[in-house]
PDB file of N, CA and C in Angstrom:
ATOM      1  N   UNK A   1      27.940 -13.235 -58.849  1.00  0.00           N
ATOM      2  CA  UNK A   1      27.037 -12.539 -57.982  1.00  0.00           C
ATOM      3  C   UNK A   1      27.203 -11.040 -58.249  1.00  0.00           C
ATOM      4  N   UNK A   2      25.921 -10.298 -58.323  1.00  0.00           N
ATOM      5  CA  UNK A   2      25.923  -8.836 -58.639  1.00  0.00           C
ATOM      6  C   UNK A   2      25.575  -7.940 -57.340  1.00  0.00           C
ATOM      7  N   UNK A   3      26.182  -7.400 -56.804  1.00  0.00           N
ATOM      8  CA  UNK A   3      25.741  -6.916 -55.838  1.00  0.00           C
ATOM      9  C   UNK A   3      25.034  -5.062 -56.616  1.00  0.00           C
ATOM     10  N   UNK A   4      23.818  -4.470 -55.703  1.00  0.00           N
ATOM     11  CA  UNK A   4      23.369  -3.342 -55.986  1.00  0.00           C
ATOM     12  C   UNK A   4      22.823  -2.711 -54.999  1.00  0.00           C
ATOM     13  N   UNK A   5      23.423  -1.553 -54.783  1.00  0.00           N
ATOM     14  CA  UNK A   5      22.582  -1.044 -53.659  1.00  0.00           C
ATOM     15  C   UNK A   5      21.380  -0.419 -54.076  1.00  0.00           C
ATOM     16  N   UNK A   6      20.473  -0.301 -52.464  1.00  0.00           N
ATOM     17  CA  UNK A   6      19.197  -0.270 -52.281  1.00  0.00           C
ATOM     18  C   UNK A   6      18.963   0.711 -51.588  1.00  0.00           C
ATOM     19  N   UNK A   7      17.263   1.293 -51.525  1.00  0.00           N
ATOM     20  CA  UNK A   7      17.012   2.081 -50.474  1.00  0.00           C
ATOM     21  C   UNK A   7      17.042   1.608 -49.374  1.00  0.00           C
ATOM     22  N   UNK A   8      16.850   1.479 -48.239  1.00  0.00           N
ATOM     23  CA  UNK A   8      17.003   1.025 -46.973  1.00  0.00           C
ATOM     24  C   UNK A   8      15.497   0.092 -46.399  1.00  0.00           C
ATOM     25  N   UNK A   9      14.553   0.888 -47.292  1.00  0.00           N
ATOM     26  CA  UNK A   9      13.369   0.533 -47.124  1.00  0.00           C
ATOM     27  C   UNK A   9      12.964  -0.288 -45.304  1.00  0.00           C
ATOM     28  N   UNK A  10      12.320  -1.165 -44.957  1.00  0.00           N
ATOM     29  CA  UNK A  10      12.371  -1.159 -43.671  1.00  0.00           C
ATOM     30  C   UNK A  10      13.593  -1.906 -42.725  1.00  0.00           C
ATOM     31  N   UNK A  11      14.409  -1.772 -43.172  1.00  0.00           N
ATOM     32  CA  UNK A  11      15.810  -2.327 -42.603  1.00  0.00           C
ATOM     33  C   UNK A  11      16.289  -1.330 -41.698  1.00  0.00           C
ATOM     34  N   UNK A  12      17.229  -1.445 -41.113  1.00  0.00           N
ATOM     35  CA  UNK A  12      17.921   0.013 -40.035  1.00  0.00           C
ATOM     36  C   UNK A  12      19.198   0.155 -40.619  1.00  0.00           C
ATOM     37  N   UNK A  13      20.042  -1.173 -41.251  1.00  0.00           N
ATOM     38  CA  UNK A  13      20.693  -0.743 -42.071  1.00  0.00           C
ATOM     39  C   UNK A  13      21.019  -0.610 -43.062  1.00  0.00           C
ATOM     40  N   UNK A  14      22.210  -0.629 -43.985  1.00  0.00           N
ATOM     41  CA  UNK A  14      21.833  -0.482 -45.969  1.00  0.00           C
ATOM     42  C   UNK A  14      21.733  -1.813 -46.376  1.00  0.00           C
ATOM     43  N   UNK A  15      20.870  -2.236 -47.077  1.00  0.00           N
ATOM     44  CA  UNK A  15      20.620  -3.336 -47.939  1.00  0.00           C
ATOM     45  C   UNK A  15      21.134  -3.171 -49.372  1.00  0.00           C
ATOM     46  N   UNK A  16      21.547  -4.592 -49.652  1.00  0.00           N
ATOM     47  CA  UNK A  16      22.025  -4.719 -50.878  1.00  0.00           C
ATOM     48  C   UNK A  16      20.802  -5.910 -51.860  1.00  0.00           C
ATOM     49  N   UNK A  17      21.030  -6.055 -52.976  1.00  0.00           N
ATOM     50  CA  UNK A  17      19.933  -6.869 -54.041  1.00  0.00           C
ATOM     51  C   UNK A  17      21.301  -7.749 -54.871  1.00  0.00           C
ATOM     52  N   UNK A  18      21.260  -8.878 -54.418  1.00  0.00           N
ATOM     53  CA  UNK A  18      21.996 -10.048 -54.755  1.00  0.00           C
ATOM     54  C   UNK A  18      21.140 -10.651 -55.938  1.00  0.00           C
ATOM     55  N   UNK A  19      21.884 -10.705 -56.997  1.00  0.00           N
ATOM     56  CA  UNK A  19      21.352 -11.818 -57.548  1.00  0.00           C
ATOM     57  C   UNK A  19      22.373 -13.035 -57.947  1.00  0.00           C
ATOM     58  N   UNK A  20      21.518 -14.026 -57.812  1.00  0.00           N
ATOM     59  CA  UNK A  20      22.062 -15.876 -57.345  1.00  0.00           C
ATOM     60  C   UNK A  20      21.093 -16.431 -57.677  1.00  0.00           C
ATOM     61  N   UNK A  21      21.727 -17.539 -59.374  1.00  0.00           N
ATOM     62  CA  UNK A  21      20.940 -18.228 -60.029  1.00  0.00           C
ATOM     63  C   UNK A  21      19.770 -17.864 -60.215  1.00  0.00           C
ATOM     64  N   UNK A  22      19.531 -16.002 -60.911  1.00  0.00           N
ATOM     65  CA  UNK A  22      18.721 -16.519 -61.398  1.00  0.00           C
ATOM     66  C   UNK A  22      17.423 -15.802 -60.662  1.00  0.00           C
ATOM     67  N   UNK A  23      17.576 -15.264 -59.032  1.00  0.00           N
ATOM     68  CA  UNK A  23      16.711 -15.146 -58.097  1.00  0.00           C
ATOM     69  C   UNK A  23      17.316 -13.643 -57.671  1.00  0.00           C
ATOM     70  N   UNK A  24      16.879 -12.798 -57.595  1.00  0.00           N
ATOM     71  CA  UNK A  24      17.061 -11.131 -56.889  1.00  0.00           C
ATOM     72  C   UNK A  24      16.591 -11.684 -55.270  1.00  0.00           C
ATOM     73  N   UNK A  25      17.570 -11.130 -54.422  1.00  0.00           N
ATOM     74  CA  UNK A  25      17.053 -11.279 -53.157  1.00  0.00           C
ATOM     75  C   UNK A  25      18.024  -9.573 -52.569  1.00  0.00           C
ATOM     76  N   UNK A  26      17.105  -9.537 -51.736  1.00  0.00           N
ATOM     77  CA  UNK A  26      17.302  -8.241 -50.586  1.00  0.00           C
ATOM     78  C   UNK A  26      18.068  -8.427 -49.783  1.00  0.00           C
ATOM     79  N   UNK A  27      18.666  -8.122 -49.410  1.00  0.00           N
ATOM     80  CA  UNK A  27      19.453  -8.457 -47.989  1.00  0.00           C
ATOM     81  C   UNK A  27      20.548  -7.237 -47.454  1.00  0.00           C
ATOM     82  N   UNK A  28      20.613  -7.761 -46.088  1.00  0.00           N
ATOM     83  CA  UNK A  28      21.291  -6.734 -45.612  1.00  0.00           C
ATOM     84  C   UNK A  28      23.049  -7.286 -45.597  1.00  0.00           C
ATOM     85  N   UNK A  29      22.823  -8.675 -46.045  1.00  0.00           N
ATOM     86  CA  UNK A  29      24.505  -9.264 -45.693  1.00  0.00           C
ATOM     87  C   UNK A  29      25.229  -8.777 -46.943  1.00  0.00           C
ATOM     88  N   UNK A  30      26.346  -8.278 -46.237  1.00  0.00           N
ATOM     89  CA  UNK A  30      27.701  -7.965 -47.407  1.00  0.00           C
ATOM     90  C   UNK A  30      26.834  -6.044 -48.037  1.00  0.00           C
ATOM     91  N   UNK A  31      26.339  -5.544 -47.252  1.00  0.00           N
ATOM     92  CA  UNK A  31      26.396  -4.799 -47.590  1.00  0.00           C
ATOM     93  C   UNK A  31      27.408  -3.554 -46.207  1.00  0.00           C
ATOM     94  N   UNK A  32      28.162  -2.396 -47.039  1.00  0.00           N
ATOM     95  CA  UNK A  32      29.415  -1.867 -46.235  1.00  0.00           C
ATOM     96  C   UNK A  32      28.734  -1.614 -44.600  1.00  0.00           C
ATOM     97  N   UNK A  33      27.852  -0.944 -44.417  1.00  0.00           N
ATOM     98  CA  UNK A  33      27.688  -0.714 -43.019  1.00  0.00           C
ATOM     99  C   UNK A  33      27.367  -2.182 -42.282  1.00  0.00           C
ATOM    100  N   UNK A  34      26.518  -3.029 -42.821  1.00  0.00           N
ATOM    101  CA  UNK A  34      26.440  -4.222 -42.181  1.00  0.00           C
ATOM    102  C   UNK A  34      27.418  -5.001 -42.027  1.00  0.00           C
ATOM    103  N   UNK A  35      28.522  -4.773 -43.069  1.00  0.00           N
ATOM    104  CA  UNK A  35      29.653  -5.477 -42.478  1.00  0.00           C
ATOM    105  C   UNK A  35      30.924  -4.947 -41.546  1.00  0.00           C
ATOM    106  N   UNK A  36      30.909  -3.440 -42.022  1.00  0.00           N
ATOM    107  CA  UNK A  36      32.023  -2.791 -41.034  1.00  0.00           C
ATOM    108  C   UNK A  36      31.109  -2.614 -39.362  1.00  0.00           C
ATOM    109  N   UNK A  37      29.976  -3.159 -38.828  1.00  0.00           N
ATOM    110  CA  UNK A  37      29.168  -3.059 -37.600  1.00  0.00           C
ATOM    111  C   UNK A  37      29.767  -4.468 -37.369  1.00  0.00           C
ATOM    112  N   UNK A  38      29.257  -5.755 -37.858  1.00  0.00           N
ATOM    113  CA  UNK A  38      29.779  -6.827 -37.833  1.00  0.00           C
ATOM    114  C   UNK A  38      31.441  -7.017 -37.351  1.00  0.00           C
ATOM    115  N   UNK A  39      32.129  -6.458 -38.248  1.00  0.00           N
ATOM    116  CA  UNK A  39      33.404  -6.859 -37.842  1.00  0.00           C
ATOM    117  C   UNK A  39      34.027  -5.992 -36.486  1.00  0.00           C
ATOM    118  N   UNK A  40      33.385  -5.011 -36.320  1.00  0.00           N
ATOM    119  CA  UNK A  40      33.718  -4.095 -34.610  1.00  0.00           C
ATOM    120  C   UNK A  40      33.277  -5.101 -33.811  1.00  0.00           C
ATOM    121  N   UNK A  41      31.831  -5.659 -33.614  1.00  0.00           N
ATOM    122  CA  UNK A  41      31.431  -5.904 -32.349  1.00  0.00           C
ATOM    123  C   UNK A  41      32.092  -6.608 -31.689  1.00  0.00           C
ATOM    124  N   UNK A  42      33.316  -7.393 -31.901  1.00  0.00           N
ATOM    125  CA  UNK A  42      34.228  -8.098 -30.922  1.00  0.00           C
ATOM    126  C   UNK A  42      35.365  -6.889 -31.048  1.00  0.00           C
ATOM    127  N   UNK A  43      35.415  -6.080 -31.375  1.00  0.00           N
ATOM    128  CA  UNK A  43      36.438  -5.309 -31.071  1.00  0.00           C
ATOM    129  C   UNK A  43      36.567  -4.519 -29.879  1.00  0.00           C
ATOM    130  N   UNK A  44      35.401  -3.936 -29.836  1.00  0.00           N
ATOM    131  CA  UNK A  44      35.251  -3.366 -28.247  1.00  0.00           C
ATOM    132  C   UNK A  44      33.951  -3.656 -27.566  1.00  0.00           C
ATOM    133  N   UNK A  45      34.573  -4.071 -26.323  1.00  0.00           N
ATOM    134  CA  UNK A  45      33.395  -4.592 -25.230  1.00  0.00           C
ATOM    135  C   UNK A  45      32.120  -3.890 -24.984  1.00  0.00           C
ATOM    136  N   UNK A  46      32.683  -2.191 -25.385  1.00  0.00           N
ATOM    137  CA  UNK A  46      31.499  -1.129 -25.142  1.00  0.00           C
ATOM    138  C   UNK A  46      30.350  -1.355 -26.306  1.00  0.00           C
ATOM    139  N   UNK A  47      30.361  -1.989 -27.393  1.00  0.00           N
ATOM    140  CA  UNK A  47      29.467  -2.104 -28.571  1.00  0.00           C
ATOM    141  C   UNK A  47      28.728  -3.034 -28.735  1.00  0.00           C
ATOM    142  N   UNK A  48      28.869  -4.247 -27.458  1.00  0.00           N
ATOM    143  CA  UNK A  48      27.336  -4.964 -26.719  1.00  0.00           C
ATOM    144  C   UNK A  48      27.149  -4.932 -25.398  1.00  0.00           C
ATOM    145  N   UNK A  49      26.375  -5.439 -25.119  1.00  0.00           N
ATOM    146  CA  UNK A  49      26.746  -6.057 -23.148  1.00  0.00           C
ATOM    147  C   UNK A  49      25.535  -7.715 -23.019  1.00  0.00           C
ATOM    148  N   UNK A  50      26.086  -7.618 -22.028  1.00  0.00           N
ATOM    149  CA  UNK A  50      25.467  -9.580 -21.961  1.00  0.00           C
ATOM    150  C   UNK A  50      23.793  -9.269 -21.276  1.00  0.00           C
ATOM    151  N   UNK A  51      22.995  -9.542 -21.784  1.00  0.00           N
ATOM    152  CA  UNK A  51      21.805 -10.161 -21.377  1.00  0.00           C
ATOM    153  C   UNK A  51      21.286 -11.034 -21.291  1.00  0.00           C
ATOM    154  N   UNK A  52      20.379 -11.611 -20.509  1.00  0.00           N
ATOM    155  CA  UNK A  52      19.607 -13.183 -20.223  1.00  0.00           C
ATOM    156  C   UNK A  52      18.173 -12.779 -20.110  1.00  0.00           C
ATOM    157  N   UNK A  53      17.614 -14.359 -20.922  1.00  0.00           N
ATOM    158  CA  UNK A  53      16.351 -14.481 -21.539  1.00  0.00           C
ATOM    159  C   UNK A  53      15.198 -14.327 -19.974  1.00  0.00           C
ATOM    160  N   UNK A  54      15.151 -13.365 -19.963  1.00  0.00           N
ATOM    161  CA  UNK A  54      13.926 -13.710 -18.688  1.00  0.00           C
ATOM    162  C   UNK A  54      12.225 -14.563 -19.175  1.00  0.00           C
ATOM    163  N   UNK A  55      11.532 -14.519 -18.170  1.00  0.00           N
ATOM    164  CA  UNK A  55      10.213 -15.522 -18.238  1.00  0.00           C
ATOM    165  C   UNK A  55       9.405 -15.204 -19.567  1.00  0.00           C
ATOM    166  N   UNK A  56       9.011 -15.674 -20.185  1.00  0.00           N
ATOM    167  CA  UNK A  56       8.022 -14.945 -21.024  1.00  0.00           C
ATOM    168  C   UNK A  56       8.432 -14.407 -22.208  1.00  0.00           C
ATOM    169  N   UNK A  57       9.945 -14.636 -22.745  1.00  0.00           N
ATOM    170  CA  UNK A  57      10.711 -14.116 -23.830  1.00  0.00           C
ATOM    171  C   UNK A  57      11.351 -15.672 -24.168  1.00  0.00           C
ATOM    172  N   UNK A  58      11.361 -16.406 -23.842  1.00  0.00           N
ATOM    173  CA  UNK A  58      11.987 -17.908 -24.615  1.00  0.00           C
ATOM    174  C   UNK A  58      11.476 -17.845 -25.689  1.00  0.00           C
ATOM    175  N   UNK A  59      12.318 -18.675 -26.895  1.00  0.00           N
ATOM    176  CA  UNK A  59      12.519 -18.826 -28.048  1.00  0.00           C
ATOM    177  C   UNK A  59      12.107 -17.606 -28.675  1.00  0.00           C
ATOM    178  N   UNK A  60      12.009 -16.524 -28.225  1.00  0.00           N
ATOM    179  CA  UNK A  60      11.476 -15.395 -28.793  1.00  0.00           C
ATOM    180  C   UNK A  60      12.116 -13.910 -29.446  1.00  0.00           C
ATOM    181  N   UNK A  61      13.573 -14.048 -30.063  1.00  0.00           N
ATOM    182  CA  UNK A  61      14.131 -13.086 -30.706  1.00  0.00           C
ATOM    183  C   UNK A  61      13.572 -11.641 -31.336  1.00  0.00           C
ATOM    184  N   UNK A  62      12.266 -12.009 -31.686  1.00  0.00           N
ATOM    185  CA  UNK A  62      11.194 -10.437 -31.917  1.00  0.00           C
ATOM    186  C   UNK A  62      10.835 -10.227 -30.377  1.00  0.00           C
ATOM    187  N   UNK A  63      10.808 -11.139 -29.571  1.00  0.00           N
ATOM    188  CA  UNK A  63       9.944  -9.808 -28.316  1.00  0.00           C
ATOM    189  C   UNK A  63      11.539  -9.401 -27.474  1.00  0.00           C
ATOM    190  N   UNK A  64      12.559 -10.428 -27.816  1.00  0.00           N
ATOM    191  CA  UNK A  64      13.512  -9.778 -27.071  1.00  0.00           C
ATOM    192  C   UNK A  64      14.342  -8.789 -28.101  1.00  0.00           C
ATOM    193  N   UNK A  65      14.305  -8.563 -29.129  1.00  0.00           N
ATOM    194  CA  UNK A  65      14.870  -7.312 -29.593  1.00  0.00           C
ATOM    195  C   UNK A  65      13.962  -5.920 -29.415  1.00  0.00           C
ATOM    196  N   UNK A  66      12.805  -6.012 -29.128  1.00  0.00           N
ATOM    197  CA  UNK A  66      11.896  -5.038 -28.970  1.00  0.00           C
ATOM    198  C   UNK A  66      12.374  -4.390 -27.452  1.00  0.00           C
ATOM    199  N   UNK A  67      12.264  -5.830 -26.613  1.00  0.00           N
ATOM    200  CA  UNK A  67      12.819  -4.746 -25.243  1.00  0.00           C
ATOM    201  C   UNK A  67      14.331  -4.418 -25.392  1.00  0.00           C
ATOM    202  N   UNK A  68      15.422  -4.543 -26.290  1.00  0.00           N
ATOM    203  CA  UNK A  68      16.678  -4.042 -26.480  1.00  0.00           C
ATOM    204  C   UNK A  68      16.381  -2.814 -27.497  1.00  0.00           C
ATOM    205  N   UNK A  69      15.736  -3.187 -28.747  1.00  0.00           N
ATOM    206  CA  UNK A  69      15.929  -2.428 -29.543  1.00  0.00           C
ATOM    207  C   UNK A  69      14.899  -0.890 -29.992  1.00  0.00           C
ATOM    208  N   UNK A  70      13.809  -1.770 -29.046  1.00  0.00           N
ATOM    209  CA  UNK A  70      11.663  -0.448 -29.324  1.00  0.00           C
ATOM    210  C   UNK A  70      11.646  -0.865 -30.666  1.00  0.00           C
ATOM    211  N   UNK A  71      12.145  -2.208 -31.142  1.00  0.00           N
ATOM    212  CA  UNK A  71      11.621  -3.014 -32.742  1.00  0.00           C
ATOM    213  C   UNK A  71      11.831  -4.052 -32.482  1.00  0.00           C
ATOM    214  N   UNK A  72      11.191  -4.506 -33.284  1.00  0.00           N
ATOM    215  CA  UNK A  72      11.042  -6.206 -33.368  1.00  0.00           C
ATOM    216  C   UNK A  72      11.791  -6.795 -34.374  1.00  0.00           C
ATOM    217  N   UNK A  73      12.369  -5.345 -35.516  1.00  0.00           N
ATOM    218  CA  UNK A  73      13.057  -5.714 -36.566  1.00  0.00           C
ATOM    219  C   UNK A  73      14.562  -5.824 -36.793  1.00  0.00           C
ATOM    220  N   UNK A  74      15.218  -5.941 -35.325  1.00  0.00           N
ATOM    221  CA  UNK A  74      16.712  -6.447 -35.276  1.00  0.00           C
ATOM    222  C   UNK A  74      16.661  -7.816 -34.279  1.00  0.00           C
ATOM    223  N   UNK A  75      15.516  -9.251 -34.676  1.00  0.00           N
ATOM    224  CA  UNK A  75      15.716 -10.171 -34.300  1.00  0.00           C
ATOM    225  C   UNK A  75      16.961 -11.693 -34.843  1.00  0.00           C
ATOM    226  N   UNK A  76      17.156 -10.529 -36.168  1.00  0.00           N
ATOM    227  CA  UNK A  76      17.893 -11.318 -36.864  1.00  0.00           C
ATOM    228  C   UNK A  76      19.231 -11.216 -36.784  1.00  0.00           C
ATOM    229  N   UNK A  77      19.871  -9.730 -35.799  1.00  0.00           N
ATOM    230  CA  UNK A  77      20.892  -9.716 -35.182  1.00  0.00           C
ATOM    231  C   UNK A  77      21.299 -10.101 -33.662  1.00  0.00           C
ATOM    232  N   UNK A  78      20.411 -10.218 -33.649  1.00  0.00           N
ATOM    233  CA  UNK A  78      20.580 -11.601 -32.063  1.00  0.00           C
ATOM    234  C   UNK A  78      20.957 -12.346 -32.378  1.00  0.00           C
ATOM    235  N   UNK A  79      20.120 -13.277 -33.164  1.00  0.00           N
ATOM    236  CA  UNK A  79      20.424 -14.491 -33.540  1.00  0.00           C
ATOM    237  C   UNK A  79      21.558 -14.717 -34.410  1.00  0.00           C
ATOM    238  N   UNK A  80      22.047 -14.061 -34.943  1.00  0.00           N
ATOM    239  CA  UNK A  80      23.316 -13.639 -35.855  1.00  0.00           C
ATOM    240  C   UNK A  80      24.795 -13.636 -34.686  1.00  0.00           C
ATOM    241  N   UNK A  81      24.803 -12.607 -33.812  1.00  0.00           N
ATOM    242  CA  UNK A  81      25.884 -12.744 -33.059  1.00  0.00           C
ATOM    243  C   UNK A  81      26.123 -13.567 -31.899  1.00  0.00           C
ATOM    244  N   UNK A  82      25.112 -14.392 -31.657  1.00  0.00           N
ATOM    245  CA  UNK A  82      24.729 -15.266 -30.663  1.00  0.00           C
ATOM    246  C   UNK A  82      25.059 -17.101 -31.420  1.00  0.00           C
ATOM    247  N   UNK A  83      25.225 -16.451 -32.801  1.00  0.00           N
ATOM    248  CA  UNK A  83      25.402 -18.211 -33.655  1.00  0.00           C
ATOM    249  C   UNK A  83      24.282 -18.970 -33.350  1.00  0.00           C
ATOM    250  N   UNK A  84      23.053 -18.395 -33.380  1.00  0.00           N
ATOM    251  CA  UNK A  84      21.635 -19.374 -33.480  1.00  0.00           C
ATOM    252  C   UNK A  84      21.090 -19.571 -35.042  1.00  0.00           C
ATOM    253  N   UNK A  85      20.952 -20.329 -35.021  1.00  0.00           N
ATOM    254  CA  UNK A  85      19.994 -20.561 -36.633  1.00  0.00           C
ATOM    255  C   UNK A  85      18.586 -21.431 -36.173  1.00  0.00           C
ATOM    256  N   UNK A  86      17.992 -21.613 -35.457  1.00  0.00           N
ATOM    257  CA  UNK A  86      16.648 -21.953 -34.814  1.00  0.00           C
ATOM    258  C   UNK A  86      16.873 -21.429 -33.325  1.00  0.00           C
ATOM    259  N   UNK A  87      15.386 -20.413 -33.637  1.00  0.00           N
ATOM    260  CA  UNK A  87      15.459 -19.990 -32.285  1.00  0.00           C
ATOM    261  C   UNK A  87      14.525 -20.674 -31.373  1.00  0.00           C
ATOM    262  N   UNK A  88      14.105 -21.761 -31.704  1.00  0.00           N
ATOM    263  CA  UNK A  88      13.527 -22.822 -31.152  1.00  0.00           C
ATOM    264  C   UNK A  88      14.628 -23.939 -29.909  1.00  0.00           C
ATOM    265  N   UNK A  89      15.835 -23.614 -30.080  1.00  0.00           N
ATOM    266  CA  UNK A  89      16.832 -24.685 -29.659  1.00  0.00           C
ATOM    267  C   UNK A  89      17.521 -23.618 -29.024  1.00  0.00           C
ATOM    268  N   UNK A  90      17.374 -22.347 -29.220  1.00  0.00           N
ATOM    269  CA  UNK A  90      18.393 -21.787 -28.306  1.00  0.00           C
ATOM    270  C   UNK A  90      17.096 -20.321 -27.688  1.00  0.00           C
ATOM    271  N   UNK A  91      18.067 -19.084 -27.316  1.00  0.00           N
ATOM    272  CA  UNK A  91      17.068 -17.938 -26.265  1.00  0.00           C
ATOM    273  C   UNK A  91      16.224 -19.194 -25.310  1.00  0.00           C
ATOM    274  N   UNK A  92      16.794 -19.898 -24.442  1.00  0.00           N
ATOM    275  CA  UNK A  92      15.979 -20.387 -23.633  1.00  0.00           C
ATOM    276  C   UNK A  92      16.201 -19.565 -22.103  1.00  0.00           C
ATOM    277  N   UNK A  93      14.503 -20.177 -21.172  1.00  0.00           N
ATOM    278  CA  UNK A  93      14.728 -19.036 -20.201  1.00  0.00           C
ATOM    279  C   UNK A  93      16.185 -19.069 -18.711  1.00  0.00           C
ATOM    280  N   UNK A  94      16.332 -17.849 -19.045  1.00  0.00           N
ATOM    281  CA  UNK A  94      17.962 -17.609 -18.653  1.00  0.00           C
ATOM    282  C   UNK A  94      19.218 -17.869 -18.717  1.00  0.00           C
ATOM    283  N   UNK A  95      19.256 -18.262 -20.168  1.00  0.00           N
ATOM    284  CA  UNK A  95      20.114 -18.420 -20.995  1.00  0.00           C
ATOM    285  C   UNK A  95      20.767 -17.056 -21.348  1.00  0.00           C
ATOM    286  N   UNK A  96      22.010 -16.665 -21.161  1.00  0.00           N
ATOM    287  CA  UNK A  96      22.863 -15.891 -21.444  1.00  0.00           C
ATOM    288  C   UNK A  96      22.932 -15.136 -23.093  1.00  0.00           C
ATOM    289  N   UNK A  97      22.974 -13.870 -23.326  1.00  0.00           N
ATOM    290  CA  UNK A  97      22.864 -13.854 -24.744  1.00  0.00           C
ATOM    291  C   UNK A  97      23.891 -12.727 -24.651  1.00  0.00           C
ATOM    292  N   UNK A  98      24.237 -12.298 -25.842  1.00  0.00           N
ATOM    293  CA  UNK A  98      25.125 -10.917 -25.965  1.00  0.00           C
ATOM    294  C   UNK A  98      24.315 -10.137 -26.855  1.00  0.00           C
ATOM    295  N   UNK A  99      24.103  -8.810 -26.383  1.00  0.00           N
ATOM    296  CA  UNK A  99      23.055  -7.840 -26.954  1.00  0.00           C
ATOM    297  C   UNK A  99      23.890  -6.813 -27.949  1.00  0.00           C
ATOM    298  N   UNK A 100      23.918  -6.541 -29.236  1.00  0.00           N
ATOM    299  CA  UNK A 100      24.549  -5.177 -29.706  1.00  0.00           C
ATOM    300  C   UNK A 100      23.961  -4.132 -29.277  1.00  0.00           C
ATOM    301  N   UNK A 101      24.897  -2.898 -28.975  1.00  0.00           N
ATOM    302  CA  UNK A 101      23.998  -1.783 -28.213  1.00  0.00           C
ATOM    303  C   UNK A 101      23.176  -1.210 -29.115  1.00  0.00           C
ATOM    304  N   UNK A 102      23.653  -1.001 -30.144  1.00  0.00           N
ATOM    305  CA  UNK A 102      22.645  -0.349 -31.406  1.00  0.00           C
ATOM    306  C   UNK A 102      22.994  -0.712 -32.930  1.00  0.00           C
ATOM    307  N   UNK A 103      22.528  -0.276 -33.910  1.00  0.00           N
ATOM    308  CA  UNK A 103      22.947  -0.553 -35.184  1.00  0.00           C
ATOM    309  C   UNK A 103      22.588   0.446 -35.910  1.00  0.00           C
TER     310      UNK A 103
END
């Protein structure tokens, strides 16, 4: 695996360009700020706080990072520190979540 850094282009944080078999992909995993953010957030309590899914936001990780984040484009860190991989089965309404304060 080759890792290369990238411009940031619409990400918030640095993206890296993996290539695997063969395929260039973008991503933000394993790149340094995405992982030194990652490995704090259980370090101190002050770097999330707990929120719950109110009416009208179930299964919905873009409308609930928008009211945490004013984007729709950190839905994939919800679901990331929350251990969801279908957000169909989990963000249900008033279901408990843990919010990062920022990134």
């Amino acid at each position: 695996m080759v890792l290369k850094e990238l411009n940031k282009g619409p990400y918030e944080v640095d993206v890296v360009e993996v290539s695997h078999r063969n395929a260039i992909v973008t991503t933000i995993v394993n790149s340094p700020v995405f992982d030194a953010y990652i490995s704090n957030i259980g370090k101190n309590s002050n770097n999330y706080e707990v929120g719950y899914i109110p009416a009208g936001y179930a299964h919905r990780p873009d409308l609930i990072s928008n009211v945490y984040y004013g984007s729709v484009k950190n839905w994939w860190l919800l679901m990331l520190v929350n251990d969801i991989t279908d957000p169909f089965e989990s963000f249900k309404l008033h279901e408990r979540i843990i919010v990062p304060k920022s990134i």
